[in-house]
PDB file of N, CA and C in Angstrom:
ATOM      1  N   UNK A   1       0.838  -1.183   0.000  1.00  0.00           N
ATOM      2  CA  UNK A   1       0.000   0.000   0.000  1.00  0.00           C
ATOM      3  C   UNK A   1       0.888   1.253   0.000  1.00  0.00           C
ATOM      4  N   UNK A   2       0.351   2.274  -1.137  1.00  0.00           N
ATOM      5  CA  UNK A   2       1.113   3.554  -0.802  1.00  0.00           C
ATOM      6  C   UNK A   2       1.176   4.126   0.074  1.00  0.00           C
ATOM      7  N   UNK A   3       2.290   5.282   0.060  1.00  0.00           N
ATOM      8  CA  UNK A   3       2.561   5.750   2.135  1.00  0.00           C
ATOM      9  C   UNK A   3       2.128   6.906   1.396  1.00  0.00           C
ATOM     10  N   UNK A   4       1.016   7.656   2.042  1.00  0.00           N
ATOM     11  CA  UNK A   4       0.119   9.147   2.206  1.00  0.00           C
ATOM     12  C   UNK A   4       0.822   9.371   3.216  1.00  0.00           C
ATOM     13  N   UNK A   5       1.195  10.791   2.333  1.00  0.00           N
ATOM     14  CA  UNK A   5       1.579  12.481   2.974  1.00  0.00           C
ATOM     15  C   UNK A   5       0.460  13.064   3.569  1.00  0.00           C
ATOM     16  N   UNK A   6       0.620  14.090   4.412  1.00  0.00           N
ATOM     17  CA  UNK A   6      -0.143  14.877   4.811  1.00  0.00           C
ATOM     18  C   UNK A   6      -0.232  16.492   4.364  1.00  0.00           C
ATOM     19  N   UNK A   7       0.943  16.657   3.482  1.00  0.00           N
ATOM     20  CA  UNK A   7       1.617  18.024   3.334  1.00  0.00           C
ATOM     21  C   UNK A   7       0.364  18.791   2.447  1.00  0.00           C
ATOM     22  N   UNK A   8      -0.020  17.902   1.932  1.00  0.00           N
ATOM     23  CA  UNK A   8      -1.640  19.134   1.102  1.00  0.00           C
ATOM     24  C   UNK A   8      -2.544  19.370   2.280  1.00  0.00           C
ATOM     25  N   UNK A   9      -3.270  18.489   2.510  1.00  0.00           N
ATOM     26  CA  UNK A   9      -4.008  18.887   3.309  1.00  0.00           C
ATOM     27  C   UNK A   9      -4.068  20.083   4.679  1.00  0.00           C
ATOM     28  N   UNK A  10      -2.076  19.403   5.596  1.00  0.00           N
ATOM     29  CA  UNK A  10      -1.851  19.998   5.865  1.00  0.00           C
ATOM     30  C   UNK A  10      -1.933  21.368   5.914  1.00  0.00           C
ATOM     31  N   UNK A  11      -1.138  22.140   4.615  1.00  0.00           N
ATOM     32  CA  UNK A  11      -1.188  23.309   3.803  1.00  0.00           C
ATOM     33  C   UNK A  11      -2.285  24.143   3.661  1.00  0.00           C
ATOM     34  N   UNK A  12      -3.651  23.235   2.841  1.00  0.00           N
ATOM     35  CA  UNK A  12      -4.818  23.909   3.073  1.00  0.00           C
ATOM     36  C   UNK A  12      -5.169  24.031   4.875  1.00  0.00           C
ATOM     37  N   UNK A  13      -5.289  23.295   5.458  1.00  0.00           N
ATOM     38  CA  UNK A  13      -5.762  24.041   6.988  1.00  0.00           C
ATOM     39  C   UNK A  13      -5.008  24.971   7.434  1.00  0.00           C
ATOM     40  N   UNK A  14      -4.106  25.291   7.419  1.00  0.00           N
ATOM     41  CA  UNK A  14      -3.163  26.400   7.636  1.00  0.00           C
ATOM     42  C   UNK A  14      -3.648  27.707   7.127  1.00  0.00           C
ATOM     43  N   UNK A  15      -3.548  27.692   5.739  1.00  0.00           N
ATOM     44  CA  UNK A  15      -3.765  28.552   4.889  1.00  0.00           C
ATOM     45  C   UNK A  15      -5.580  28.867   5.153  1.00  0.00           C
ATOM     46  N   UNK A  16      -6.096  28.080   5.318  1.00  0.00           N
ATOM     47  CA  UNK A  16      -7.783  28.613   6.156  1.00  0.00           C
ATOM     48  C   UNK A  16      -7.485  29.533   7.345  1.00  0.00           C
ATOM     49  N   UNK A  17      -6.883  29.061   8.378  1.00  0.00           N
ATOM     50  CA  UNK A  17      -6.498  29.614   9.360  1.00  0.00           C
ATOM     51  C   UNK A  17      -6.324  30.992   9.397  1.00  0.00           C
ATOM     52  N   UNK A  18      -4.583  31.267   8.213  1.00  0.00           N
ATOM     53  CA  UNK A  18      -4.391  31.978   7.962  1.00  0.00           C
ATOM     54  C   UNK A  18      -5.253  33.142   7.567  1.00  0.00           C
ATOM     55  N   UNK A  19      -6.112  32.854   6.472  1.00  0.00           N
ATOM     56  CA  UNK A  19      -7.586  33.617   5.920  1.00  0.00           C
ATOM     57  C   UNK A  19      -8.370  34.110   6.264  1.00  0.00           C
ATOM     58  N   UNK A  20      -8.745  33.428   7.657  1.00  0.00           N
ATOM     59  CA  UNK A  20      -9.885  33.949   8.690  1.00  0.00           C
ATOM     60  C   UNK A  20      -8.913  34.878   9.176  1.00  0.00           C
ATOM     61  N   UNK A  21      -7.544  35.222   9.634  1.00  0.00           N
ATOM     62  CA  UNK A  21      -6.580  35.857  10.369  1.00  0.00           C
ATOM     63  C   UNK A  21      -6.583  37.145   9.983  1.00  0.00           C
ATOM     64  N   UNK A  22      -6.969  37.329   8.548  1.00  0.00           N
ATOM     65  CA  UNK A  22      -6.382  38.734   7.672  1.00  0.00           C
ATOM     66  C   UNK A  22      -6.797  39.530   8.503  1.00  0.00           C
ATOM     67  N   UNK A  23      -6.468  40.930   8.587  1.00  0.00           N
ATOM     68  CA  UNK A  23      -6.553  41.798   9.016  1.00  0.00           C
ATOM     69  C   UNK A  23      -6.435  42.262  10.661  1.00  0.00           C
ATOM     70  N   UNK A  24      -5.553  41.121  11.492  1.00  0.00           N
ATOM     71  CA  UNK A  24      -5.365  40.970  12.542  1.00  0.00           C
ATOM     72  C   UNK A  24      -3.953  41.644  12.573  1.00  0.00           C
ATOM     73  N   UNK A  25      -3.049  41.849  13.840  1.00  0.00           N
ATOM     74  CA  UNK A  25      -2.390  42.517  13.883  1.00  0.00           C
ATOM     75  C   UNK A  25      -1.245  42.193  14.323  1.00  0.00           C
ATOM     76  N   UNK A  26      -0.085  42.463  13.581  1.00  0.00           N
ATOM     77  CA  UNK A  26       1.194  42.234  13.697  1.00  0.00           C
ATOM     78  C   UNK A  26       1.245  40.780  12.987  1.00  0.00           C
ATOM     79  N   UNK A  27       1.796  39.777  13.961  1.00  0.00           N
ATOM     80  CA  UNK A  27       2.141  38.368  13.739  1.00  0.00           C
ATOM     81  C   UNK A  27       1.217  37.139  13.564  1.00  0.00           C
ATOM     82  N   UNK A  28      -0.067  37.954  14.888  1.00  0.00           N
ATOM     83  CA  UNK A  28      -1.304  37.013  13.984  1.00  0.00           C
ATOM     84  C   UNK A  28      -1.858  36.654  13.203  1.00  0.00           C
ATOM     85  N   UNK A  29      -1.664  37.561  11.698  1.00  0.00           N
ATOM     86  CA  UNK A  29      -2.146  37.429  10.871  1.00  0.00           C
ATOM     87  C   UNK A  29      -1.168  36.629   9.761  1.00  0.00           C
ATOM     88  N   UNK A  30       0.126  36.305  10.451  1.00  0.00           N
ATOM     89  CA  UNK A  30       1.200  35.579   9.555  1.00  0.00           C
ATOM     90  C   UNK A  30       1.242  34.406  10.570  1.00  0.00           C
ATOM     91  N   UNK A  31       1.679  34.019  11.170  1.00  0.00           N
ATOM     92  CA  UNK A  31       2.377  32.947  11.923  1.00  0.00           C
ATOM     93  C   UNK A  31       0.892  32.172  12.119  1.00  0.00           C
ATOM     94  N   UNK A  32       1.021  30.860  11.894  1.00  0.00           N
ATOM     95  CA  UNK A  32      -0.072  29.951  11.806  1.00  0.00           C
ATOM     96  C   UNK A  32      -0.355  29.833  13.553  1.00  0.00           C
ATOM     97  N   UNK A  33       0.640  29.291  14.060  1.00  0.00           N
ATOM     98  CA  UNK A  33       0.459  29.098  15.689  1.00  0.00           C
ATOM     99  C   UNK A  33      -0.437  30.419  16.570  1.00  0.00           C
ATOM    100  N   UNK A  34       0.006  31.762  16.303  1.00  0.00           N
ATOM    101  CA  UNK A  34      -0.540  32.992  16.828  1.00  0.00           C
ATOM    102  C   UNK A  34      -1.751  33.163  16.211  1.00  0.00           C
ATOM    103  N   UNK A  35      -1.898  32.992  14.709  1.00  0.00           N
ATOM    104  CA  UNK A  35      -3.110  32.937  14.306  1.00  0.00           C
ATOM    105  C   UNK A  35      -4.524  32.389  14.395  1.00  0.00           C
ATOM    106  N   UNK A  36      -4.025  30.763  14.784  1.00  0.00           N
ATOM    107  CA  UNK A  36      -4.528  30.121  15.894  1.00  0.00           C
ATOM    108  C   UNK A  36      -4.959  30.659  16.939  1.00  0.00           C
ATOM    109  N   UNK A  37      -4.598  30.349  17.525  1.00  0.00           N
ATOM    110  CA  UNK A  37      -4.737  31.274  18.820  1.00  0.00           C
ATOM    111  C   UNK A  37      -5.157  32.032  19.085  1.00  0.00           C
ATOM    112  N   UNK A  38      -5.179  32.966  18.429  1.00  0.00           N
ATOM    113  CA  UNK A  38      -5.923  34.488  18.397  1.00  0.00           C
ATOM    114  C   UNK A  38      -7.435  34.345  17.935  1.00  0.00           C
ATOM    115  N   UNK A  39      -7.426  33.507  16.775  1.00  0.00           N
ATOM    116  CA  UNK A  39      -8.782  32.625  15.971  1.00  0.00           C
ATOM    117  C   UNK A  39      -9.715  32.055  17.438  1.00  0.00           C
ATOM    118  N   UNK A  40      -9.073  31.227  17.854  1.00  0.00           N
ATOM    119  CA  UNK A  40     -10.262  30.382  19.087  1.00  0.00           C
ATOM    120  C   UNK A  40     -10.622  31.804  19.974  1.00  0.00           C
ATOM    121  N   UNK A  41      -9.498  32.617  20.384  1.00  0.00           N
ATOM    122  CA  UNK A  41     -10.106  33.711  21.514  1.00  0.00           C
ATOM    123  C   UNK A  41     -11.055  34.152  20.662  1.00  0.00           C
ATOM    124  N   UNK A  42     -10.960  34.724  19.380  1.00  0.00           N
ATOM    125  CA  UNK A  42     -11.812  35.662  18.767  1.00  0.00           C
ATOM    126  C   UNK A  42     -13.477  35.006  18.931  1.00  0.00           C
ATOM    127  N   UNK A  43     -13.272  33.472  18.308  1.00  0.00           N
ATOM    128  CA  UNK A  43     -14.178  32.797  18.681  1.00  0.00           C
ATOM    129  C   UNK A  43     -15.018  33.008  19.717  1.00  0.00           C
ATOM    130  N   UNK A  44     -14.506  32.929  21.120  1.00  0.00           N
ATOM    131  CA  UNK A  44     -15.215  33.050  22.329  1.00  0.00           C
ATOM    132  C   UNK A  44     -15.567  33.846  22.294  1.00  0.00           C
ATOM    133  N   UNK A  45     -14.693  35.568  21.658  1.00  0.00           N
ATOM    134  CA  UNK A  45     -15.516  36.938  22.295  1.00  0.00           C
ATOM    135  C   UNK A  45     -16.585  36.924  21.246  1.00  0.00           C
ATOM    136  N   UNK A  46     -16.612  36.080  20.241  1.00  0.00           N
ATOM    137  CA  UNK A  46     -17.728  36.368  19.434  1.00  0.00           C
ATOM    138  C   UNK A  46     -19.170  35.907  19.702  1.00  0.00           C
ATOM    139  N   UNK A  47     -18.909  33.983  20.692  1.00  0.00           N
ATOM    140  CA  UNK A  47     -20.144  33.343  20.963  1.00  0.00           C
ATOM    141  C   UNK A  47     -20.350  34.688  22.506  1.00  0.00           C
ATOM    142  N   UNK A  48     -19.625  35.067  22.932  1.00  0.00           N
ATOM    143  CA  UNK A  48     -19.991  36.163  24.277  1.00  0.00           C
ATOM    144  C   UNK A  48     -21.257  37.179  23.785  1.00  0.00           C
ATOM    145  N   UNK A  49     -20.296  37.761  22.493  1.00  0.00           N
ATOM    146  CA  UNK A  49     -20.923  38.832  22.215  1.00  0.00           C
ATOM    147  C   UNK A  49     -22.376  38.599  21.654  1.00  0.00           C
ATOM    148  N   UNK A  50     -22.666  37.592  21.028  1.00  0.00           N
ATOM    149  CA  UNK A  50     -24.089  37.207  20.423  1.00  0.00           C
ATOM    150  C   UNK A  50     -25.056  36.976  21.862  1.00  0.00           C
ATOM    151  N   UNK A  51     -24.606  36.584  22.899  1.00  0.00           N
ATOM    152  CA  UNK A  51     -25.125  36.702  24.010  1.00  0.00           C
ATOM    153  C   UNK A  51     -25.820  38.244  24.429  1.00  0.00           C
ATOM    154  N   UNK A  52     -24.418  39.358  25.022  1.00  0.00           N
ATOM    155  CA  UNK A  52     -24.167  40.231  25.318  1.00  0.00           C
ATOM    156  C   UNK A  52     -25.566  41.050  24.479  1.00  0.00           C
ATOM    157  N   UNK A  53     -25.160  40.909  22.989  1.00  0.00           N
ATOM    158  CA  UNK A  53     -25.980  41.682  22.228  1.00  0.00           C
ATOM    159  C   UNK A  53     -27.716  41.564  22.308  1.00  0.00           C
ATOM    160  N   UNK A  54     -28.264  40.384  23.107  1.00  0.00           N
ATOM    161  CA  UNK A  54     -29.577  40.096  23.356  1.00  0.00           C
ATOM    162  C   UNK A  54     -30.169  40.851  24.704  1.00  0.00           C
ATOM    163  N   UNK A  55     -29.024  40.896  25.321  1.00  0.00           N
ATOM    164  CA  UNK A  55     -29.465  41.355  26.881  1.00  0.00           C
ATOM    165  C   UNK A  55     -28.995  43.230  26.944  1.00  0.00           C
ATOM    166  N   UNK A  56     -28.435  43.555  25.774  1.00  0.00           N
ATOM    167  CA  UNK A  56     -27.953  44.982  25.580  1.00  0.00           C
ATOM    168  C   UNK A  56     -29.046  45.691  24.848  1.00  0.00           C
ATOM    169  N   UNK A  57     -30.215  44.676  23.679  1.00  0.00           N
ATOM    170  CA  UNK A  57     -31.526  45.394  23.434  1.00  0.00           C
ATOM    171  C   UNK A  57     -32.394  45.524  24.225  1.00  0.00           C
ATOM    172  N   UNK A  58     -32.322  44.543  25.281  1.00  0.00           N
ATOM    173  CA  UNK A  58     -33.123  44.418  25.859  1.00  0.00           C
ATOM    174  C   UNK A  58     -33.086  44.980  27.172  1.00  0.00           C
ATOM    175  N   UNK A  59     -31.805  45.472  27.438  1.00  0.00           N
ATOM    176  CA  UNK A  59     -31.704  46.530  27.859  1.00  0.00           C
ATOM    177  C   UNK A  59     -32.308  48.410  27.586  1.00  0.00           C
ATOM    178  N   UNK A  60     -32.033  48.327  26.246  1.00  0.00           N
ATOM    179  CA  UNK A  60     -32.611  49.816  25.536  1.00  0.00           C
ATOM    180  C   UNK A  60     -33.951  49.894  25.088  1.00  0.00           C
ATOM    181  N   UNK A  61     -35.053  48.347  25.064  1.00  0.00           N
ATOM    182  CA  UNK A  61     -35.795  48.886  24.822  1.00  0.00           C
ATOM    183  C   UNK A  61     -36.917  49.109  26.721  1.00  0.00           C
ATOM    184  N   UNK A  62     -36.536  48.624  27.351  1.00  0.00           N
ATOM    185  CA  UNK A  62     -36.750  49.258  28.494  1.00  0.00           C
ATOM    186  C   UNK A  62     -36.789  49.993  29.053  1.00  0.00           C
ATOM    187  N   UNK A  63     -35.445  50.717  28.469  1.00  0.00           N
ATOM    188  CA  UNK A  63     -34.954  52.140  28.862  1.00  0.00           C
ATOM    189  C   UNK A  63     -35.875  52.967  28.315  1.00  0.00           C
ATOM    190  N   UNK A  64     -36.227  52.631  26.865  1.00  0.00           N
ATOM    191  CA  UNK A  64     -37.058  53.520  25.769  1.00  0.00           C
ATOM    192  C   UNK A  64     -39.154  53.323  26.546  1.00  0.00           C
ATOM    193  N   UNK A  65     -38.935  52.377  26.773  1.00  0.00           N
ATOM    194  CA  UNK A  65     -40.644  52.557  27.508  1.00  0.00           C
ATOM    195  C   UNK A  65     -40.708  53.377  28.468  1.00  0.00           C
ATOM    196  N   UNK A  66     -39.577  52.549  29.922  1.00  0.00           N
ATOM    197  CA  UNK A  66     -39.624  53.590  30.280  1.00  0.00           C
ATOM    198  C   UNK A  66     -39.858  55.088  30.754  1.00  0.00           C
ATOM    199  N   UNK A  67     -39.070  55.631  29.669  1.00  0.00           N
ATOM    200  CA  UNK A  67     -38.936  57.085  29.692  1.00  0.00           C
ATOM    201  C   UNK A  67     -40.294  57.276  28.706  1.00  0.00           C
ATOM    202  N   UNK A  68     -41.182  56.551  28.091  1.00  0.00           N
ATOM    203  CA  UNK A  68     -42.424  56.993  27.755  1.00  0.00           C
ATOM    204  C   UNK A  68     -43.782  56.888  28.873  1.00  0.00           C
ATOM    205  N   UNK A  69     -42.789  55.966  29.591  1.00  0.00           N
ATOM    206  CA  UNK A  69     -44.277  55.865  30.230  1.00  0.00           C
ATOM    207  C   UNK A  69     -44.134  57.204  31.212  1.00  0.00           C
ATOM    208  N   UNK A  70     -42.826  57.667  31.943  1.00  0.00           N
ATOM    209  CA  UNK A  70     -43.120  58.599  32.420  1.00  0.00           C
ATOM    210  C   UNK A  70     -43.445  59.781  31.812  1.00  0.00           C
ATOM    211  N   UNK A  71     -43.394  59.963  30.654  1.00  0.00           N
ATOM    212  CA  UNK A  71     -44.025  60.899  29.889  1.00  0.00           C
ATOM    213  C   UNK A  71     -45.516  60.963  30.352  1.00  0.00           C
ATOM    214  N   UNK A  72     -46.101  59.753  30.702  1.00  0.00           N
ATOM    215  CA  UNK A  72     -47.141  59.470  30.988  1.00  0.00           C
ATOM    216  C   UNK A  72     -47.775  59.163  32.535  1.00  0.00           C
ATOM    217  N   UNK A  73     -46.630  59.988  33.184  1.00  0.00           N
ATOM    218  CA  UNK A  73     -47.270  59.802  34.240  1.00  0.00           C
ATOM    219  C   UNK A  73     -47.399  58.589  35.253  1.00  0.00           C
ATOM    220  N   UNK A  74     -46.424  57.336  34.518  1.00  0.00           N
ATOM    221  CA  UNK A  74     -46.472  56.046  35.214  1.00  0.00           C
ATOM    222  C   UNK A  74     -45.018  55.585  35.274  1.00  0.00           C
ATOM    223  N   UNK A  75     -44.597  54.679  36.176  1.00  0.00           N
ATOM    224  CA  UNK A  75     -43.455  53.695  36.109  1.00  0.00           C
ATOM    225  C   UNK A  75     -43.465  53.076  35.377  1.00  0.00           C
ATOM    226  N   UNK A  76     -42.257  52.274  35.001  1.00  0.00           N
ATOM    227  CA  UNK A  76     -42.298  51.097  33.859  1.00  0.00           C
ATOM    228  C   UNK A  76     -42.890  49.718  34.388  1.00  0.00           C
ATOM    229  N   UNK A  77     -42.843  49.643  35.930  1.00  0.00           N
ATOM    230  CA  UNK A  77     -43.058  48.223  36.346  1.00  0.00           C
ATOM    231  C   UNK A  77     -44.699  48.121  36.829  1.00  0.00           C
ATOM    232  N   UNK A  78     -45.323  49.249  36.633  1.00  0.00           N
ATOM    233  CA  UNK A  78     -46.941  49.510  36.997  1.00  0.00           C
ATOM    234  C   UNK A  78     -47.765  49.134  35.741  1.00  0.00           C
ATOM    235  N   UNK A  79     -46.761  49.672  34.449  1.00  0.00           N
ATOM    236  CA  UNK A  79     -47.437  49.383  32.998  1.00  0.00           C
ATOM    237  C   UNK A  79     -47.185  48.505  32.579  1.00  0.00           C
ATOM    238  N   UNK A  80     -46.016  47.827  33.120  1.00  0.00           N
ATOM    239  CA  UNK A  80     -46.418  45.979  32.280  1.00  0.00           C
ATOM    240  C   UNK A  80     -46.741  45.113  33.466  1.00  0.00           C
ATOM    241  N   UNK A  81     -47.133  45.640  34.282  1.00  0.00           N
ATOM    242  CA  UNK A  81     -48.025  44.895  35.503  1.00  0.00           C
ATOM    243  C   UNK A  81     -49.559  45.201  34.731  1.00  0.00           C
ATOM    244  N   UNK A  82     -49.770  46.588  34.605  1.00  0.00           N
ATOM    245  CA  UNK A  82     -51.221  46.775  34.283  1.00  0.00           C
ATOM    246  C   UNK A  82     -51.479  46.114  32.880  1.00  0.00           C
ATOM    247  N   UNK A  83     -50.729  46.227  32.069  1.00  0.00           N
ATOM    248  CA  UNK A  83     -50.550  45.682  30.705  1.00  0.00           C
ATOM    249  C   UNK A  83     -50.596  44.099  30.992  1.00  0.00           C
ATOM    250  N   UNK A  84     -50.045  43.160  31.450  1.00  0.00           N
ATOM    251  CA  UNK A  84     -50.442  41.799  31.753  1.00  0.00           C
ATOM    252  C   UNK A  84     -51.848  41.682  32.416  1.00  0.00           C
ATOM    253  N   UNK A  85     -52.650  42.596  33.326  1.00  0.00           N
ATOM    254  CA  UNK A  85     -53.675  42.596  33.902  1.00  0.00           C
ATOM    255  C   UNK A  85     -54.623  42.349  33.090  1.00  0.00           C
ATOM    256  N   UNK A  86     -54.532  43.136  31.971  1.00  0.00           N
ATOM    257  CA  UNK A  86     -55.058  43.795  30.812  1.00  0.00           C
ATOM    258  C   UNK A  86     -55.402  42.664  29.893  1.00  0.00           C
ATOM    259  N   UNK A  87     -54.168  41.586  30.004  1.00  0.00           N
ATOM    260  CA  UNK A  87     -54.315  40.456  28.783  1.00  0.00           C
ATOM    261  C   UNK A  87     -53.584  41.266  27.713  1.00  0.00           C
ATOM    262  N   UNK A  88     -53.042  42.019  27.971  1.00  0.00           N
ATOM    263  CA  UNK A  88     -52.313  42.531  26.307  1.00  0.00           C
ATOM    264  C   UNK A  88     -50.924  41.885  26.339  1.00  0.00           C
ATOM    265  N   UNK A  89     -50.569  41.369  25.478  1.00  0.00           N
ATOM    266  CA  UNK A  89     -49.344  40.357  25.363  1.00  0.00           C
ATOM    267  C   UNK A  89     -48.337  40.842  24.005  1.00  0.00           C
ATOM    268  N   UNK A  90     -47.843  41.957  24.225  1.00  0.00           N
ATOM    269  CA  UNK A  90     -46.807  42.859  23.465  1.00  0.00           C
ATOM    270  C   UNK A  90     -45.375  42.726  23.981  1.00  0.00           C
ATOM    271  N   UNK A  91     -44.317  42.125  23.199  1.00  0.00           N
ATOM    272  CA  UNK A  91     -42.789  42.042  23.504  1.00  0.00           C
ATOM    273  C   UNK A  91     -42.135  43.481  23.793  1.00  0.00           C
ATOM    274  N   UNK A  92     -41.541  43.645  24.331  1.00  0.00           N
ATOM    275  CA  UNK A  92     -40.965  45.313  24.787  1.00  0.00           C
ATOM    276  C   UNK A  92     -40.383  46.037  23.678  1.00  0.00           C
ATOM    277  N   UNK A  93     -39.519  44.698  22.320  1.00  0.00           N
ATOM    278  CA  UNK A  93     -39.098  45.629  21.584  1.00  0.00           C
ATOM    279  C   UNK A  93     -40.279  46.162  20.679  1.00  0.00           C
ATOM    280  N   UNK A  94     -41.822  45.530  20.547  1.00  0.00           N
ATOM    281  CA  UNK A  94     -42.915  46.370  20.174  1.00  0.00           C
ATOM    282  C   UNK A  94     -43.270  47.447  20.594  1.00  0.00           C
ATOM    283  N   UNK A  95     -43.267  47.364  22.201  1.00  0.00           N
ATOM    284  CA  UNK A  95     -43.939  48.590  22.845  1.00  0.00           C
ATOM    285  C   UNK A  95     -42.925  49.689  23.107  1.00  0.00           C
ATOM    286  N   UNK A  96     -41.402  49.631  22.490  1.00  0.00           N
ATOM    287  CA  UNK A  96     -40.092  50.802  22.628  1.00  0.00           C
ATOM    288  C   UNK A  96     -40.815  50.941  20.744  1.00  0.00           C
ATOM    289  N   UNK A  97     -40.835  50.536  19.828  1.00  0.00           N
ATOM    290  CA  UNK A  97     -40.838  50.971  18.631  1.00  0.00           C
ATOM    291  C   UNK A  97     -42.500  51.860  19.202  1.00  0.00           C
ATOM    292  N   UNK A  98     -43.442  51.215  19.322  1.00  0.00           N
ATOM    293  CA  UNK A  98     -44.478  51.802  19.399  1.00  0.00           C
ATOM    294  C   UNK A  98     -44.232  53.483  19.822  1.00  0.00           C
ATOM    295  N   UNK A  99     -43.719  53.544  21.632  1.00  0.00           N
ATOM    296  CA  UNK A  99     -43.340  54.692  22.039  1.00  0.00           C
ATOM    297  C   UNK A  99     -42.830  55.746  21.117  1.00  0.00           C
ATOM    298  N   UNK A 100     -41.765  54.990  20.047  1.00  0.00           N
ATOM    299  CA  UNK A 100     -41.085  56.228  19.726  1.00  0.00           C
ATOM    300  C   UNK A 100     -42.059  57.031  18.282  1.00  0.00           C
ATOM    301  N   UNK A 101     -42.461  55.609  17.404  1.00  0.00           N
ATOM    302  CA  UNK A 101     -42.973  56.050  16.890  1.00  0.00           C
ATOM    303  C   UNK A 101     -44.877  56.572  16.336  1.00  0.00           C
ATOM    304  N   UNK A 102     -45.699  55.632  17.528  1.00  0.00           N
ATOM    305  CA  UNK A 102     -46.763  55.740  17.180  1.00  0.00           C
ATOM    306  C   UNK A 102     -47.025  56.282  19.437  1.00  0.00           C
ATOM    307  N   UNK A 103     -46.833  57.808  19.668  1.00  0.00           N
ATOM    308  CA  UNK A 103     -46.658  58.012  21.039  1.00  0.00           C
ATOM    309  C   UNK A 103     -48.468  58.049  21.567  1.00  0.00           C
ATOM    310  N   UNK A 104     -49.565  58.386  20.457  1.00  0.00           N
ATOM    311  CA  UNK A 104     -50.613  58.411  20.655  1.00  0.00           C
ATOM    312  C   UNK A 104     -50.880  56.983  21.442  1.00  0.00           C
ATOM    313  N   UNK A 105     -51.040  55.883  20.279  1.00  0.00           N
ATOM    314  CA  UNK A 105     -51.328  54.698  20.892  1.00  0.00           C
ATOM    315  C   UNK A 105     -50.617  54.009  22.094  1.00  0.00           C
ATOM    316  N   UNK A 106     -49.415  54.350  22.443  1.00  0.00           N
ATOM    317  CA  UNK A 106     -48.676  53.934  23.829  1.00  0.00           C
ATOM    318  C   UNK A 106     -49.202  54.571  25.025  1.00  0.00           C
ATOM    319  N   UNK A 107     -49.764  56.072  24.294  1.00  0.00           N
ATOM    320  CA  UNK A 107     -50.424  56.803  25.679  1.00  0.00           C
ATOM    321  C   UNK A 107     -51.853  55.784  25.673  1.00  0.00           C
ATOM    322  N   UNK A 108     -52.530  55.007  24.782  1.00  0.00           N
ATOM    323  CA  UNK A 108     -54.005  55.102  25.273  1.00  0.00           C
ATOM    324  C   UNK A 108     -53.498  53.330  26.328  1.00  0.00           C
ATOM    325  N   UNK A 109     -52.227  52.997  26.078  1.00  0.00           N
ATOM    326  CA  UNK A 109     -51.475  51.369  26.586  1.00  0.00           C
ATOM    327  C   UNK A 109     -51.626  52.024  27.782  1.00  0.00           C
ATOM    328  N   UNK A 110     -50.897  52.767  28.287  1.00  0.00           N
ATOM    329  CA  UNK A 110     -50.737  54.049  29.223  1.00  0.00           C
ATOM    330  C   UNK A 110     -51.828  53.781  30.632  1.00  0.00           C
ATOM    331  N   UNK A 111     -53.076  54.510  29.560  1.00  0.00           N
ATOM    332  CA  UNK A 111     -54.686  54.365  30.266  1.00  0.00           C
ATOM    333  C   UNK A 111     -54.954  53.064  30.587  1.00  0.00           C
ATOM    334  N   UNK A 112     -54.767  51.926  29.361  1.00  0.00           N
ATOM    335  CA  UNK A 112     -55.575  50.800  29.919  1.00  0.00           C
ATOM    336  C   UNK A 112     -54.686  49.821  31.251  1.00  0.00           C
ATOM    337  N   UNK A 113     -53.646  50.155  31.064  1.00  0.00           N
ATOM    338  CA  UNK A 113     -52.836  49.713  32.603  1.00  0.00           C
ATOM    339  C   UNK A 113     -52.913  50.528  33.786  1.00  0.00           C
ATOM    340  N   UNK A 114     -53.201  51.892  33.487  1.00  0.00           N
ATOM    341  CA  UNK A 114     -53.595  52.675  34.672  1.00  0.00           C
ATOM    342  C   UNK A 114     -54.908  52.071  35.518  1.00  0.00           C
ATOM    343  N   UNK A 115     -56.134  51.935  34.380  1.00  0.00           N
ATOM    344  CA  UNK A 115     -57.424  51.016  34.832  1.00  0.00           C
ATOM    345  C   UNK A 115     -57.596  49.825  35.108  1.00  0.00           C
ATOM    346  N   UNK A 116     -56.850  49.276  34.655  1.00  0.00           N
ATOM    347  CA  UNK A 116     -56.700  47.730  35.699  1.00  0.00           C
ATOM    348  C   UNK A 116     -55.766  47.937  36.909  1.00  0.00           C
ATOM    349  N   UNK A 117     -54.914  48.758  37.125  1.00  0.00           N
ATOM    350  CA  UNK A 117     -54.327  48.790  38.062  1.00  0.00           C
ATOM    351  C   UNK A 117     -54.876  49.417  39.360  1.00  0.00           C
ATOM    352  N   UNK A 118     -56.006  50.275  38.953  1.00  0.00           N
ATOM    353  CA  UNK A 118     -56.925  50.902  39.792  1.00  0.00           C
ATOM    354  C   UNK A 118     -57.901  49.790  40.327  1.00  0.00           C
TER     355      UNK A 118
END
């Protein structure tokens, strides 16, 4: 049986490595070992950041009700108390788009959590 090299294959995984590397800095983007290396960290801050980035909207659109509801005269934790009372079943990043852009209808959300909460 013939004796198989590894040196192609080899070559191509390297050279992938390398590829994903471009534009990294200094030696990482040449030296296969650093490139490596730098590749798996990048990795992690990336599965972090897809995390990070769910709990950072969901951070702003809170912030964004919020500051509408006190426009209105209420807390944020009275209007999706009164708003669940209510049976109205709206995700926050609806009711932050709503606020900013339709402020009529968030004020009448406003009223109907004020009245169940009464």
């Amino acid at each position: 049986m013939a004796r198989v090299k590894g040196a192609m294959m080899t070559r191509k995984r390297r050279n992938k490595v390398l590829g994903l590397a471009k534009g990294y800095w200094g030696n990482k983007s040449r030296h296969f070992k650093m490139a490596n290396e730098q590749l798996m960290k990048s990795g992690r801050y990336a599965y972090i950041g897809r995390k990070q980035k769910k709990r950072e909207f969901r951070q702003l659109w809170i912030t964004r009700i919020s500051a509408a509801c006190k426009a209105n005269s209420m807390n944020y934790s009275t209007f999706m108390h009164g708003l669940k009372l209510a049976g109205i079943d709206m995700n926050r990043k609806m009711l932050s788009e709503m606020a900013i852009h339709d402020p009529g209808a968030f004020t009448s959300l406003c009223n109907l959590a004020k009245e169940q909460k009464a």
